[in-house]
PDB file of N, CA and C in Angstrom:
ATOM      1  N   UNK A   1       3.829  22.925  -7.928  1.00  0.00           N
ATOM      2  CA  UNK A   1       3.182  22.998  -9.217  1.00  0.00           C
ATOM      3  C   UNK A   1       2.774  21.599  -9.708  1.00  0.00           C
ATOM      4  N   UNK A   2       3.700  20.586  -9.076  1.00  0.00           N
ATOM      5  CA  UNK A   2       3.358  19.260 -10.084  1.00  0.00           C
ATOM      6  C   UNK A   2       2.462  18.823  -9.232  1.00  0.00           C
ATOM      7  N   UNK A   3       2.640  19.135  -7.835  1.00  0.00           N
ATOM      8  CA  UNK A   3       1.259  18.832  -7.118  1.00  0.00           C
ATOM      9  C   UNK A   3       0.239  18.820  -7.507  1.00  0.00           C
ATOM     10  N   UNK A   4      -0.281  20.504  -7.508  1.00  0.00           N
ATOM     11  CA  UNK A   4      -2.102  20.781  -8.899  1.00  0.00           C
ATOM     12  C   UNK A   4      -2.322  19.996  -9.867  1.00  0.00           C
ATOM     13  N   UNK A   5      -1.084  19.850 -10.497  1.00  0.00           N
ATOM     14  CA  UNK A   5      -1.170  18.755 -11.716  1.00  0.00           C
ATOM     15  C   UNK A   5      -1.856  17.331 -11.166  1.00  0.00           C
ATOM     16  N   UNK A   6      -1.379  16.740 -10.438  1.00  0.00           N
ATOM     17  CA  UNK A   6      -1.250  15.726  -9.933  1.00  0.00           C
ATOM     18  C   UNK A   6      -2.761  15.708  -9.070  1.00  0.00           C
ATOM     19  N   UNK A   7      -3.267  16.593  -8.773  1.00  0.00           N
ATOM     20  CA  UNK A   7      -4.253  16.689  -7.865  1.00  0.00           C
ATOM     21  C   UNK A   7      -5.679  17.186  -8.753  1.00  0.00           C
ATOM     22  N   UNK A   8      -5.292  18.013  -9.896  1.00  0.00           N
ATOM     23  CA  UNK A   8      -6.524  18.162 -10.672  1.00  0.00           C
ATOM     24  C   UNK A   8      -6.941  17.191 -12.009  1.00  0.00           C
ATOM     25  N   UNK A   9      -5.781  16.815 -12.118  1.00  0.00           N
ATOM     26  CA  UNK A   9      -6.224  16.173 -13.218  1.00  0.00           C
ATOM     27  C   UNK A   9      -5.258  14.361 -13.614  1.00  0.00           C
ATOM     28  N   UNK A  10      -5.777  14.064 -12.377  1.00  0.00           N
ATOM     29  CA  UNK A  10      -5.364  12.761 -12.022  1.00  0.00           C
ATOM     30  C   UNK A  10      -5.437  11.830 -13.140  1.00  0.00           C
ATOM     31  N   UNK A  11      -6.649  11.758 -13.604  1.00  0.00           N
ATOM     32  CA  UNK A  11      -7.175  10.927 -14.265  1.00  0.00           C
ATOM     33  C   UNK A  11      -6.689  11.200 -15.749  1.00  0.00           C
ATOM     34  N   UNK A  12      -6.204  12.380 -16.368  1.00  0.00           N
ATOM     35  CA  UNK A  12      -5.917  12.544 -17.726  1.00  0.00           C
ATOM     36  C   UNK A  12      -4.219  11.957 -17.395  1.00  0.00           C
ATOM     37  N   UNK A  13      -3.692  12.376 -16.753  1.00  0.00           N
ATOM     38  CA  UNK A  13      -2.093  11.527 -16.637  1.00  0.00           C
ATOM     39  C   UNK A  13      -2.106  10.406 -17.191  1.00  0.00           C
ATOM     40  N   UNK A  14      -3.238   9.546 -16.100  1.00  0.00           N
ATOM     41  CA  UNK A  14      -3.069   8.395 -16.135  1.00  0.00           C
ATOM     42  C   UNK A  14      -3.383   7.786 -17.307  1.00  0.00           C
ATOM     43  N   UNK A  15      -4.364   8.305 -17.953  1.00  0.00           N
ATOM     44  CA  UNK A  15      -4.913   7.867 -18.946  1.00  0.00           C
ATOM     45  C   UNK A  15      -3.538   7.899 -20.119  1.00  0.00           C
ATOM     46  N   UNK A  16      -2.761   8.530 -20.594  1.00  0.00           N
ATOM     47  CA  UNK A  16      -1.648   8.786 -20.929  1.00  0.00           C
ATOM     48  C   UNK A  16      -0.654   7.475 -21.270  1.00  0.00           C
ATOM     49  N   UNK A  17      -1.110   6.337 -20.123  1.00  0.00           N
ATOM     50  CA  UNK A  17      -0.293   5.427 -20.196  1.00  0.00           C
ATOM     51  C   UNK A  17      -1.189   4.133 -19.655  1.00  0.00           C
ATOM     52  N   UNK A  18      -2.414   4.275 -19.602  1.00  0.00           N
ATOM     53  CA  UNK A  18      -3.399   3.359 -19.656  1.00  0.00           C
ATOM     54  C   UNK A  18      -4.280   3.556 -20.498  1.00  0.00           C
ATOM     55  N   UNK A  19      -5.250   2.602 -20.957  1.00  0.00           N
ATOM     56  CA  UNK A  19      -6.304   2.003 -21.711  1.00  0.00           C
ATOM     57  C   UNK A  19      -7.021   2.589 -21.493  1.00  0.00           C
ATOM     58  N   UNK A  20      -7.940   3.475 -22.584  1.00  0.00           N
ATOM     59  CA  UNK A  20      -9.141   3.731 -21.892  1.00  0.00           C
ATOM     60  C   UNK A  20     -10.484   2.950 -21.309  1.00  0.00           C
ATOM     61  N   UNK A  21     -10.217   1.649 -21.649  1.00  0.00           N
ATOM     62  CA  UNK A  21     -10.918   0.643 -21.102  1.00  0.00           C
ATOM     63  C   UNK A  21     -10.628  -0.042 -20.300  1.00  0.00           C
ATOM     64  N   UNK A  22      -9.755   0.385 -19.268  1.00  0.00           N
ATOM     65  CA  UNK A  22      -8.925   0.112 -17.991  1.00  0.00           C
ATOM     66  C   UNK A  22     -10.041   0.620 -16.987  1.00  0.00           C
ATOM     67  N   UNK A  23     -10.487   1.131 -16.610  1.00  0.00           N
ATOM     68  CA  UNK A  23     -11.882   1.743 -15.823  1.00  0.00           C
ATOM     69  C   UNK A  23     -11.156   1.554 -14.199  1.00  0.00           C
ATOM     70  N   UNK A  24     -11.561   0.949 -13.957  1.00  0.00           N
ATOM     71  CA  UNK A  24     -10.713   0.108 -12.703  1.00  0.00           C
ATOM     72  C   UNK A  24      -9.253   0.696 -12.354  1.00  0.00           C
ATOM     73  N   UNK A  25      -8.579   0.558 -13.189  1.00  0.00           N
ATOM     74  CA  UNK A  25      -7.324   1.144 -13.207  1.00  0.00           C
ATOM     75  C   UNK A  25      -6.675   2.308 -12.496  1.00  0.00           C
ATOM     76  N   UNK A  26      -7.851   3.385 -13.943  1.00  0.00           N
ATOM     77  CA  UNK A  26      -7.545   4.438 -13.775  1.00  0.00           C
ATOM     78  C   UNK A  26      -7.926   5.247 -12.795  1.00  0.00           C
ATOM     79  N   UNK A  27      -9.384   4.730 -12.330  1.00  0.00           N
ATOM     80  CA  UNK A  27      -9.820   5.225 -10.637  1.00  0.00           C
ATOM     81  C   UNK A  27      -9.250   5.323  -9.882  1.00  0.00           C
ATOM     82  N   UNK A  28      -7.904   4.175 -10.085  1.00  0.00           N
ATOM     83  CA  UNK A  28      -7.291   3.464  -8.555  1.00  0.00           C
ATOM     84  C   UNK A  28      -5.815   4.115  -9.017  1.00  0.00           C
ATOM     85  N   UNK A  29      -5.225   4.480 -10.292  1.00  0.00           N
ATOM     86  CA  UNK A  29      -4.327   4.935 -10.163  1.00  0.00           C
ATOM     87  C   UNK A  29      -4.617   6.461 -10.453  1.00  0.00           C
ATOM     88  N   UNK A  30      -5.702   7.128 -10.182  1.00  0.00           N
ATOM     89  CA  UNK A  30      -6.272   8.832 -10.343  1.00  0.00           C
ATOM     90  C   UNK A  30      -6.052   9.035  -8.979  1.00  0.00           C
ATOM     91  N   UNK A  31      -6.946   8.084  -8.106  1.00  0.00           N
ATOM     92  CA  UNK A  31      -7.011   8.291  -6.545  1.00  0.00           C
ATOM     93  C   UNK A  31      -5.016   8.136  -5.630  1.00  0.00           C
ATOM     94  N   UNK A  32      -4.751   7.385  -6.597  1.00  0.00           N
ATOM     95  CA  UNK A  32      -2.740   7.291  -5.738  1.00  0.00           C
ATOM     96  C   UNK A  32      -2.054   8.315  -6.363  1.00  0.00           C
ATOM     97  N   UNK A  33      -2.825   8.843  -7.319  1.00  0.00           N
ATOM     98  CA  UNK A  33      -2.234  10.679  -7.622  1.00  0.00           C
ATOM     99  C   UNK A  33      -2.689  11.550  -7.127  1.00  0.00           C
ATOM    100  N   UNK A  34      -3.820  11.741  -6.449  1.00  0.00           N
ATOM    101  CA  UNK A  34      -4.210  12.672  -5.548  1.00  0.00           C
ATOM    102  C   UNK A  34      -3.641  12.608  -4.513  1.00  0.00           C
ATOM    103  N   UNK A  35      -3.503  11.435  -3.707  1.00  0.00           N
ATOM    104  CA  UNK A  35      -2.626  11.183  -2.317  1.00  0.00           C
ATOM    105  C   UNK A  35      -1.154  11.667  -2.586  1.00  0.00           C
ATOM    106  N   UNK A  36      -1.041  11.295  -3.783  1.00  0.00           N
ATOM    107  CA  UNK A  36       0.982  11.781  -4.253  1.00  0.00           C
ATOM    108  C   UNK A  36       1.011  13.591  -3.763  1.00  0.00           C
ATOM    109  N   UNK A  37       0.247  13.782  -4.723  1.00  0.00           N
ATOM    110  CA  UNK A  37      -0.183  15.847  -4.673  1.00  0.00           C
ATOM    111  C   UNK A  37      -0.261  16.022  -3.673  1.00  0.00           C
ATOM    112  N   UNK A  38      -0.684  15.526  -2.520  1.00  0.00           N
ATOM    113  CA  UNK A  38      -0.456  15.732  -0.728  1.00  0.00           C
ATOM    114  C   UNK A  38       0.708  15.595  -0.147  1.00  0.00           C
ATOM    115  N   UNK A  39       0.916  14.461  -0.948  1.00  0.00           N
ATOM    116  CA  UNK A  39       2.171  13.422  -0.325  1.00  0.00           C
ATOM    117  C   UNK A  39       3.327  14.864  -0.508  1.00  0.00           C
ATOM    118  N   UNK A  40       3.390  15.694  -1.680  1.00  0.00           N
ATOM    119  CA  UNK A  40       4.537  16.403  -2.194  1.00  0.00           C
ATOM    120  C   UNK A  40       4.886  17.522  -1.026  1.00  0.00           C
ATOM    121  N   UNK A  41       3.516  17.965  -0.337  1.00  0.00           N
ATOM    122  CA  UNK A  41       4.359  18.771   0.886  1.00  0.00           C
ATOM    123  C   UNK A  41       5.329  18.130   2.055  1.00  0.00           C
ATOM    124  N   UNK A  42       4.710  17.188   2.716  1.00  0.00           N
ATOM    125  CA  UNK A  42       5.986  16.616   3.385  1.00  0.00           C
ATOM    126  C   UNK A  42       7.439  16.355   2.881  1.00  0.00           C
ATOM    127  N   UNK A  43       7.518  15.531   1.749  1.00  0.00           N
ATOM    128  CA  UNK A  43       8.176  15.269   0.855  1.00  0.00           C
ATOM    129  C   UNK A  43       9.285  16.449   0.949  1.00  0.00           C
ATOM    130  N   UNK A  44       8.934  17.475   0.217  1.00  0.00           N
ATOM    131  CA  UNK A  44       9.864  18.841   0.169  1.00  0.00           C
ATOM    132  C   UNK A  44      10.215  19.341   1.706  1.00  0.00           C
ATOM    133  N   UNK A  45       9.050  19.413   2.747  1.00  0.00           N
ATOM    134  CA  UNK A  45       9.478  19.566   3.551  1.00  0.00           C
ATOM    135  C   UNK A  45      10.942  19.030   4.499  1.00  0.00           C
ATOM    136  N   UNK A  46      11.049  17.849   4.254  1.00  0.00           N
ATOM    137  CA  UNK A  46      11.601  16.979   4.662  1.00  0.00           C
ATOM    138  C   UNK A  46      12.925  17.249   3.938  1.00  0.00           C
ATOM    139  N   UNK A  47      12.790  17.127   2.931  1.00  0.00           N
ATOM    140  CA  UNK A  47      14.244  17.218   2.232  1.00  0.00           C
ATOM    141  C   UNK A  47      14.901  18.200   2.387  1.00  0.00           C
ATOM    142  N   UNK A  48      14.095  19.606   2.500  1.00  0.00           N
ATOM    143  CA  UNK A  48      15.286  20.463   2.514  1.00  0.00           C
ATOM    144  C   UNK A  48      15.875  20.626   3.806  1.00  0.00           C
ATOM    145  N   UNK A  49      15.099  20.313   4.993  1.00  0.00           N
ATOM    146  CA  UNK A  49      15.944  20.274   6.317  1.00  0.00           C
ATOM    147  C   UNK A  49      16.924  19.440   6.278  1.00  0.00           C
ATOM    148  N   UNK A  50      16.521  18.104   5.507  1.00  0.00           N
ATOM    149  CA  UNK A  50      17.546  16.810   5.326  1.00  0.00           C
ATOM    150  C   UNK A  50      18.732  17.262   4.546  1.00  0.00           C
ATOM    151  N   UNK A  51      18.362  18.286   3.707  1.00  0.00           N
ATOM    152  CA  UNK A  51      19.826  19.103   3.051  1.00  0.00           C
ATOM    153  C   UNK A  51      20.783  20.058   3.678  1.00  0.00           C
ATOM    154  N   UNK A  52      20.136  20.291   4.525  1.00  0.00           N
ATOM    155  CA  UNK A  52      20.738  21.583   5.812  1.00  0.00           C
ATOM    156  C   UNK A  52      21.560  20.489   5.891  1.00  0.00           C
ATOM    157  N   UNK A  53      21.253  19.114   6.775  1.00  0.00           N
ATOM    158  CA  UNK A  53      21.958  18.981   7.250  1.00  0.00           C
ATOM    159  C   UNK A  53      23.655  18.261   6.713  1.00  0.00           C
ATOM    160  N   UNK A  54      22.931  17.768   5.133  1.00  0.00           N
ATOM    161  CA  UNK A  54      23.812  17.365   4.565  1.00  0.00           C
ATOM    162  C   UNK A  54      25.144  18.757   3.852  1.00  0.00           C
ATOM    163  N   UNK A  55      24.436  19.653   3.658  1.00  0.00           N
ATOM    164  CA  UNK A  55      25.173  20.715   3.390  1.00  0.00           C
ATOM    165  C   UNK A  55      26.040  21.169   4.479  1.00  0.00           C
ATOM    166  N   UNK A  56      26.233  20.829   5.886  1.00  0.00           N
ATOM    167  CA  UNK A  56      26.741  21.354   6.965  1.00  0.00           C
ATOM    168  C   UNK A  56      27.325  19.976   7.157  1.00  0.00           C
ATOM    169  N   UNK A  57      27.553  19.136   6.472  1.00  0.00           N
ATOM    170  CA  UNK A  57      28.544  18.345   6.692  1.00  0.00           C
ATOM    171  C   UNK A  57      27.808  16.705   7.386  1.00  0.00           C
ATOM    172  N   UNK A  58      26.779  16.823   8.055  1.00  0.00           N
ATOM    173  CA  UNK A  58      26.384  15.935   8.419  1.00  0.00           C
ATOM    174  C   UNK A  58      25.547  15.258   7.819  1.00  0.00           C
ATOM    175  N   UNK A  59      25.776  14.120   6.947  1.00  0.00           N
ATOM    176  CA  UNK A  59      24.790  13.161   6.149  1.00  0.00           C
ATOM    177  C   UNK A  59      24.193  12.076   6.947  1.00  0.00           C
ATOM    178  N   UNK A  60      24.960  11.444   7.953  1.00  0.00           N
ATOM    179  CA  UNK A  60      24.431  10.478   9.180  1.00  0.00           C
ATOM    180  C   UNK A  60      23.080  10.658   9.581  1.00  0.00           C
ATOM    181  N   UNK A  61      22.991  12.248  10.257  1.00  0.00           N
ATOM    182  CA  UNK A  61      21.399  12.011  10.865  1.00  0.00           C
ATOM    183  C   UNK A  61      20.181  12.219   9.624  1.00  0.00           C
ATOM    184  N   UNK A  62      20.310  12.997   8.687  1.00  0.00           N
ATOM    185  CA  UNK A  62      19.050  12.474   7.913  1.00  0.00           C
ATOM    186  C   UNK A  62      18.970  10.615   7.526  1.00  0.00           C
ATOM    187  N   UNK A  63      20.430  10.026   7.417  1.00  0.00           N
ATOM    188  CA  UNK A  63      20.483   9.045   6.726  1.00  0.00           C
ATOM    189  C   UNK A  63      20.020   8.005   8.064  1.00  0.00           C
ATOM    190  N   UNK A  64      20.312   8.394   9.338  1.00  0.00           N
ATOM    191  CA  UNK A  64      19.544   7.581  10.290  1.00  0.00           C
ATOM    192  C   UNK A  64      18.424   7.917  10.115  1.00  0.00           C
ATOM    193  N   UNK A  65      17.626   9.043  10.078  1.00  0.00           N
ATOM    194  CA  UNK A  65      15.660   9.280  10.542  1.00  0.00           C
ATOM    195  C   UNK A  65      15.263   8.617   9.177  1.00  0.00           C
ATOM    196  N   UNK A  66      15.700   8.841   8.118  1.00  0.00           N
ATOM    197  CA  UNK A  66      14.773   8.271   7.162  1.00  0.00           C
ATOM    198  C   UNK A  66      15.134   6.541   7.423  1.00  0.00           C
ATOM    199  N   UNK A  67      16.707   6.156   7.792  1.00  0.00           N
ATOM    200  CA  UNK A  67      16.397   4.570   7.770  1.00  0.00           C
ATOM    201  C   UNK A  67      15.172   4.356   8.858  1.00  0.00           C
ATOM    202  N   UNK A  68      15.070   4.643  10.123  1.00  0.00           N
ATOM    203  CA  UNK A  68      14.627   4.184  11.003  1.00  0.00           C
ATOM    204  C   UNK A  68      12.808   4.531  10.579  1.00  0.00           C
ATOM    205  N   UNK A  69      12.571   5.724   9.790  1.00  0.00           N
ATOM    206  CA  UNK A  69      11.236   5.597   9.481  1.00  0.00           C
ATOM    207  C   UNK A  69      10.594   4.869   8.224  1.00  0.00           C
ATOM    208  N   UNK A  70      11.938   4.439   7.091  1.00  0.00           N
ATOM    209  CA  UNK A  70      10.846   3.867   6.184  1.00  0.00           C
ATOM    210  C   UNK A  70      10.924   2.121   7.351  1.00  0.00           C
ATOM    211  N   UNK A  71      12.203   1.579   7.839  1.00  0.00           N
ATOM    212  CA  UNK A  71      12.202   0.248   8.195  1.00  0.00           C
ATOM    213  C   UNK A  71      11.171   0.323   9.451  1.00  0.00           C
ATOM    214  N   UNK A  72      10.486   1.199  10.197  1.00  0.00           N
ATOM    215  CA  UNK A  72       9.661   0.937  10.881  1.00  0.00           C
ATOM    216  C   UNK A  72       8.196   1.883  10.989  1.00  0.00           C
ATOM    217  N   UNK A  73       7.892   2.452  10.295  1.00  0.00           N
ATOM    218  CA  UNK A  73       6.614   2.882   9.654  1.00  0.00           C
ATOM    219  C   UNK A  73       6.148   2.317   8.074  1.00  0.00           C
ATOM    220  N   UNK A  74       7.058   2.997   7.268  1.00  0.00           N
ATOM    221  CA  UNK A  74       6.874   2.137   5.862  1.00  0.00           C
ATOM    222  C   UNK A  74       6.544   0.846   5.455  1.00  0.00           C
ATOM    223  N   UNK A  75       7.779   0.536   5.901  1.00  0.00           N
ATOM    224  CA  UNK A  75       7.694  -1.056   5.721  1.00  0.00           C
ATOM    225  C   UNK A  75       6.583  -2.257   6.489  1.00  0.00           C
ATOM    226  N   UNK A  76       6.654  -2.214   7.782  1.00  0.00           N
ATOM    227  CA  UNK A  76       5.895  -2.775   8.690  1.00  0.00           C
ATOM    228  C   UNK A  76       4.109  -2.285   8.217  1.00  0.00           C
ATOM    229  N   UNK A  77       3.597  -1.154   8.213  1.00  0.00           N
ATOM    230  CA  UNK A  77       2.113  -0.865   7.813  1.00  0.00           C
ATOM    231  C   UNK A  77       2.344  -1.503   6.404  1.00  0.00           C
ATOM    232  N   UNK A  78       2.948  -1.025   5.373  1.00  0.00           N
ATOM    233  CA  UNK A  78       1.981  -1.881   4.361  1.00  0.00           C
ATOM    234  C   UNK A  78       2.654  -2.733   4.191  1.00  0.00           C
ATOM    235  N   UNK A  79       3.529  -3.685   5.089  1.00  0.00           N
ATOM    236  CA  UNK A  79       3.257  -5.311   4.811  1.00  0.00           C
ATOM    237  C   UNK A  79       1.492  -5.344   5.102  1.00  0.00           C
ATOM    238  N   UNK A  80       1.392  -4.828   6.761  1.00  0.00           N
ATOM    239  CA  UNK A  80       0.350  -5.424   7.737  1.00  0.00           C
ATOM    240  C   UNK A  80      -1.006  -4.652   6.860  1.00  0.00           C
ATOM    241  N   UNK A  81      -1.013  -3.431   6.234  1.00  0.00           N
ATOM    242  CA  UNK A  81      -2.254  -3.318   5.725  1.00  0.00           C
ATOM    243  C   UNK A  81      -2.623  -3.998   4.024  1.00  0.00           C
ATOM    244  N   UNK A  82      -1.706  -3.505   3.753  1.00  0.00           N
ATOM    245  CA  UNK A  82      -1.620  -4.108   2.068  1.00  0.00           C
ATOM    246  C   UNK A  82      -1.614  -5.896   1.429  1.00  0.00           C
ATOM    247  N   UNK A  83      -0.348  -6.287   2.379  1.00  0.00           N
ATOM    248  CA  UNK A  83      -0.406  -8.032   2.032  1.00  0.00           C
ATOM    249  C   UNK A  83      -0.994  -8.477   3.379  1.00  0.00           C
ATOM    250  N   UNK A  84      -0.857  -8.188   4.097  1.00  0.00           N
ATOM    251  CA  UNK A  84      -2.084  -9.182   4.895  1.00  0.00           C
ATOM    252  C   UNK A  84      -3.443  -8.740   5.337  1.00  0.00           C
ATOM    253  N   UNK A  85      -4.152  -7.258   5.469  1.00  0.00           N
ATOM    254  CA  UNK A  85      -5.671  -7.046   5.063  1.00  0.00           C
ATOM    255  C   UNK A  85      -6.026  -6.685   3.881  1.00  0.00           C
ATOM    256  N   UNK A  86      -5.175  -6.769   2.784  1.00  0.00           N
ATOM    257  CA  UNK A  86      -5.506  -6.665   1.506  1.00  0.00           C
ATOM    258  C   UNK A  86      -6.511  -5.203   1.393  1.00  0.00           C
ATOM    259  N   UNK A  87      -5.924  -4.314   2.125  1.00  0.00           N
ATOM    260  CA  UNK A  87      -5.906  -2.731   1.537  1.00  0.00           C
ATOM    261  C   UNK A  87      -5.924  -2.461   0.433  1.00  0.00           C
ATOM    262  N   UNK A  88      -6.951  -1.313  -0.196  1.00  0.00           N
ATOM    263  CA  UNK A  88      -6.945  -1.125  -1.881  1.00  0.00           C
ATOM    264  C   UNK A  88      -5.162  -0.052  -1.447  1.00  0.00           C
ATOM    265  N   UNK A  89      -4.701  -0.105  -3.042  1.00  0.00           N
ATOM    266  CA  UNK A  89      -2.967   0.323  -3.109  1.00  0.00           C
ATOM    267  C   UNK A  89      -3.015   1.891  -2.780  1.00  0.00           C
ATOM    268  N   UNK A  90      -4.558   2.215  -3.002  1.00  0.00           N
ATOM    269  CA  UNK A  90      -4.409   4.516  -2.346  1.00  0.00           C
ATOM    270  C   UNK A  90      -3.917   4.274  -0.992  1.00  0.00           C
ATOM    271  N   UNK A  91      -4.142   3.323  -0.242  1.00  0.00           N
ATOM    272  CA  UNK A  91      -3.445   3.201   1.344  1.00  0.00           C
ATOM    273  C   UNK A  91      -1.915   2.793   1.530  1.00  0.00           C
ATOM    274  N   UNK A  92      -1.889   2.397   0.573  1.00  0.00           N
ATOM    275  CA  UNK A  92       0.071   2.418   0.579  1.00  0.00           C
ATOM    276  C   UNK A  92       0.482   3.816   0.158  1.00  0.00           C
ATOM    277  N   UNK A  93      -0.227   4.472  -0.310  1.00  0.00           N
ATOM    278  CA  UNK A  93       0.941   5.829  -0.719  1.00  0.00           C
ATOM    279  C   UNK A  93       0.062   6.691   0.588  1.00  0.00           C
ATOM    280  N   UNK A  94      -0.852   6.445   1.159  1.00  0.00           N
ATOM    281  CA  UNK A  94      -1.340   7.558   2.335  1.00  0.00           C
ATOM    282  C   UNK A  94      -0.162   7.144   3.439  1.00  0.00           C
ATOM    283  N   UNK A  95       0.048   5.293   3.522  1.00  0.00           N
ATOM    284  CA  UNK A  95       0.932   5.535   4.657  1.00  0.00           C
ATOM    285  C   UNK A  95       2.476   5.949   3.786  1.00  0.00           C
ATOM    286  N   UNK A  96       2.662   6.265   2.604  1.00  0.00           N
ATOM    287  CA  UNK A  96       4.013   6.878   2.310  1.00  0.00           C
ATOM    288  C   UNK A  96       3.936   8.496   3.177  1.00  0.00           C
ATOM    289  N   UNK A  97       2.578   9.019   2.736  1.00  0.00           N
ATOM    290  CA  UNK A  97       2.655  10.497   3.258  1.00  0.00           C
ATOM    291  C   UNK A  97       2.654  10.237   4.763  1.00  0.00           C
ATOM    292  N   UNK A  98       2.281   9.441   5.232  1.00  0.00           N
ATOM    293  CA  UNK A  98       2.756   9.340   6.975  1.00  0.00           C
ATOM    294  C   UNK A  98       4.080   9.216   6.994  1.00  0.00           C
ATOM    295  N   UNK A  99       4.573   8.456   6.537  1.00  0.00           N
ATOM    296  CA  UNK A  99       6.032   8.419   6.988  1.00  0.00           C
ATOM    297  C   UNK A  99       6.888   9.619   6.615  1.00  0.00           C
ATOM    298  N   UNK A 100       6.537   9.977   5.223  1.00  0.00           N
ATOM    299  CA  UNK A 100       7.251  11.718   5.204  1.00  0.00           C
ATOM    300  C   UNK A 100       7.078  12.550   5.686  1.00  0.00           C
ATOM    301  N   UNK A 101       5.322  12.796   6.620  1.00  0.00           N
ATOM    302  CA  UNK A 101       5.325  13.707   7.390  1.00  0.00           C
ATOM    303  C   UNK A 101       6.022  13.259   8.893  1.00  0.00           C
ATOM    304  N   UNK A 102       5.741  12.258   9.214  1.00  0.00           N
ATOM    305  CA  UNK A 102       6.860  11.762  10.637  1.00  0.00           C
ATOM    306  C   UNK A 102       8.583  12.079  10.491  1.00  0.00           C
ATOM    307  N   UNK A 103       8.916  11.979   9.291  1.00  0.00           N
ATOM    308  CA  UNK A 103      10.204  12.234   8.738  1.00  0.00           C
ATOM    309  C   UNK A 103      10.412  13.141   9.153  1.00  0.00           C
ATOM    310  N   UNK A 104       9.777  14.371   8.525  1.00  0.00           N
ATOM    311  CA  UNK A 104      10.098  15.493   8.664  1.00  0.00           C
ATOM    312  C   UNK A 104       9.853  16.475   9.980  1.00  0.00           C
ATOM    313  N   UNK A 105       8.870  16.112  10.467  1.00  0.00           N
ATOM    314  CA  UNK A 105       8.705  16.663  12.234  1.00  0.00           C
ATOM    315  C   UNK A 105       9.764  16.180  12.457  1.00  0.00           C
ATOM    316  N   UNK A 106      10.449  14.493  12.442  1.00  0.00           N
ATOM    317  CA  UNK A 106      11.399  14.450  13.430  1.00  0.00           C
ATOM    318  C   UNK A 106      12.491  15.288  12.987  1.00  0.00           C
ATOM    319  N   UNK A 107      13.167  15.665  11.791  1.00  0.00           N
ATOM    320  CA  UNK A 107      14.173  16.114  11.267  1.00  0.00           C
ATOM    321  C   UNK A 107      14.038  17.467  11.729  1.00  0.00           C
ATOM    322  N   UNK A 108      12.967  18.183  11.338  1.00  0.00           N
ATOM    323  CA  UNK A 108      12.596  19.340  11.905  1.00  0.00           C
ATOM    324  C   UNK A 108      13.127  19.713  13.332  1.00  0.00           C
ATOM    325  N   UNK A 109      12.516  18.615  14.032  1.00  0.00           N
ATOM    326  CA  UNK A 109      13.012  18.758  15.475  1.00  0.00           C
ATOM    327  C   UNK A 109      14.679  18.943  16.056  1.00  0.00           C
ATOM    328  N   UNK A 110      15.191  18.059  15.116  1.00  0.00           N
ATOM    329  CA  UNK A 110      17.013  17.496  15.335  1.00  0.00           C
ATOM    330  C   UNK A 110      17.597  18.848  14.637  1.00  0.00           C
ATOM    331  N   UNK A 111      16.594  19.671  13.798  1.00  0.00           N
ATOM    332  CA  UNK A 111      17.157  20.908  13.388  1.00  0.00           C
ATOM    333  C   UNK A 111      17.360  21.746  14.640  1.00  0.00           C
ATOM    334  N   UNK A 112      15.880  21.541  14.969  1.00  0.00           N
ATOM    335  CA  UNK A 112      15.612  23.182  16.220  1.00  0.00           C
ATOM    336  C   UNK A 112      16.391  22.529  17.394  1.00  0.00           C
ATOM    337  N   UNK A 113      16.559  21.293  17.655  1.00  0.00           N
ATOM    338  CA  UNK A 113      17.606  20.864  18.430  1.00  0.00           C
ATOM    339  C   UNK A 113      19.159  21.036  18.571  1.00  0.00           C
ATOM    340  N   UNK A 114      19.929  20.916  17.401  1.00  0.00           N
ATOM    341  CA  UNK A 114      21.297  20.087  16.831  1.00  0.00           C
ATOM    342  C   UNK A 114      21.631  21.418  16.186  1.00  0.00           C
ATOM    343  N   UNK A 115      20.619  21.741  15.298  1.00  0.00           N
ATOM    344  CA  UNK A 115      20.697  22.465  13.976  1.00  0.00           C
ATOM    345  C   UNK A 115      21.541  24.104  14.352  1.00  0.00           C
ATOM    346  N   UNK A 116      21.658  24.572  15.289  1.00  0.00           N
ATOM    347  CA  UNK A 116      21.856  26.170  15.511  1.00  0.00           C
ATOM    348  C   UNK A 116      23.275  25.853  16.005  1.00  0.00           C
ATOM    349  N   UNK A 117      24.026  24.823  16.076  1.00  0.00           N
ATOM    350  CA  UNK A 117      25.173  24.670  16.851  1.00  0.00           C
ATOM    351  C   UNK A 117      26.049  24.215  15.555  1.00  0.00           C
ATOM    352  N   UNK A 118      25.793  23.691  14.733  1.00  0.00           N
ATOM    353  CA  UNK A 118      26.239  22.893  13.457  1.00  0.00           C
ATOM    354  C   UNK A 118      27.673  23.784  13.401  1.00  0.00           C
ATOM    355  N   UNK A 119      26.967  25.159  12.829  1.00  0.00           N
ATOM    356  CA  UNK A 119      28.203  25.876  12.199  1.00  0.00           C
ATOM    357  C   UNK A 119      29.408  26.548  13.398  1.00  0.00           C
ATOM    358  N   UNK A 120      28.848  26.247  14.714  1.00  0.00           N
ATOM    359  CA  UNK A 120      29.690  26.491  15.567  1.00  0.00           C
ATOM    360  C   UNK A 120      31.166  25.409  15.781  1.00  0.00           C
ATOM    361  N   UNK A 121      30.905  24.264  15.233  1.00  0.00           N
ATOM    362  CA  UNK A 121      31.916  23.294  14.836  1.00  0.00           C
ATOM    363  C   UNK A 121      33.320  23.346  14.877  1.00  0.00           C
TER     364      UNK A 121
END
């Protein structure tokens, strides 16, 4: 739901807490709310497998896939696109939705892998 929000009416949010003579601004922070409203399916996706696994006792492997994907997708692209090709900032939250959708395939996977044996414990 906060997605639509987020995806139809980008620009009245923002406006909310910017200037209306911000112009510039609000383009650039309308357009990193549309990418967010995308961003929100991985996002959920991700978490609730990441809760399986925390609910079954194991907090380690979500807490390894997400370290290992924000310290080497996250972090590394927007140093390299953002501070050193000086990327407009909608490309830092597109590579956020990369890394939550990589998140979550991999978690996904360690489910259909790991995941059916858990409660056999």
């Amino acid at each position: 739901m906060i997605a639509l929000v987020f995806f139809c009416f980008p620009e009245e949010l923002i406006r909310l807490f910017i200037q209306k003579e911000e112009i510039e601004v609000i383009a650039a922070g309308a357009l990193c709310l549309q990418v967010g409203a995308i961003e929100q399916i991985p996002i959920a996706f991700a978490m609730v497998i990441e809760s399986y696994f925390k609910g079954t006792g194991d907090a380690k492997t979500p807490f390894y896939v997400s370290f290992v994907m924000n310290w080497c997708i996250r972090v590394p692209l927007s140093w390299y696109l953002i501070y050193y090709l000086q990327y407009p900032i909608h490309v830092f939250w597109m590579i956020t939705t990369l890394q939550w959708t990589l998140e979550g395939l991999v978690i996904y996977y360690l489910y259909h892998r790991h995941g059916k044996h858990i409660f056999l414990r």
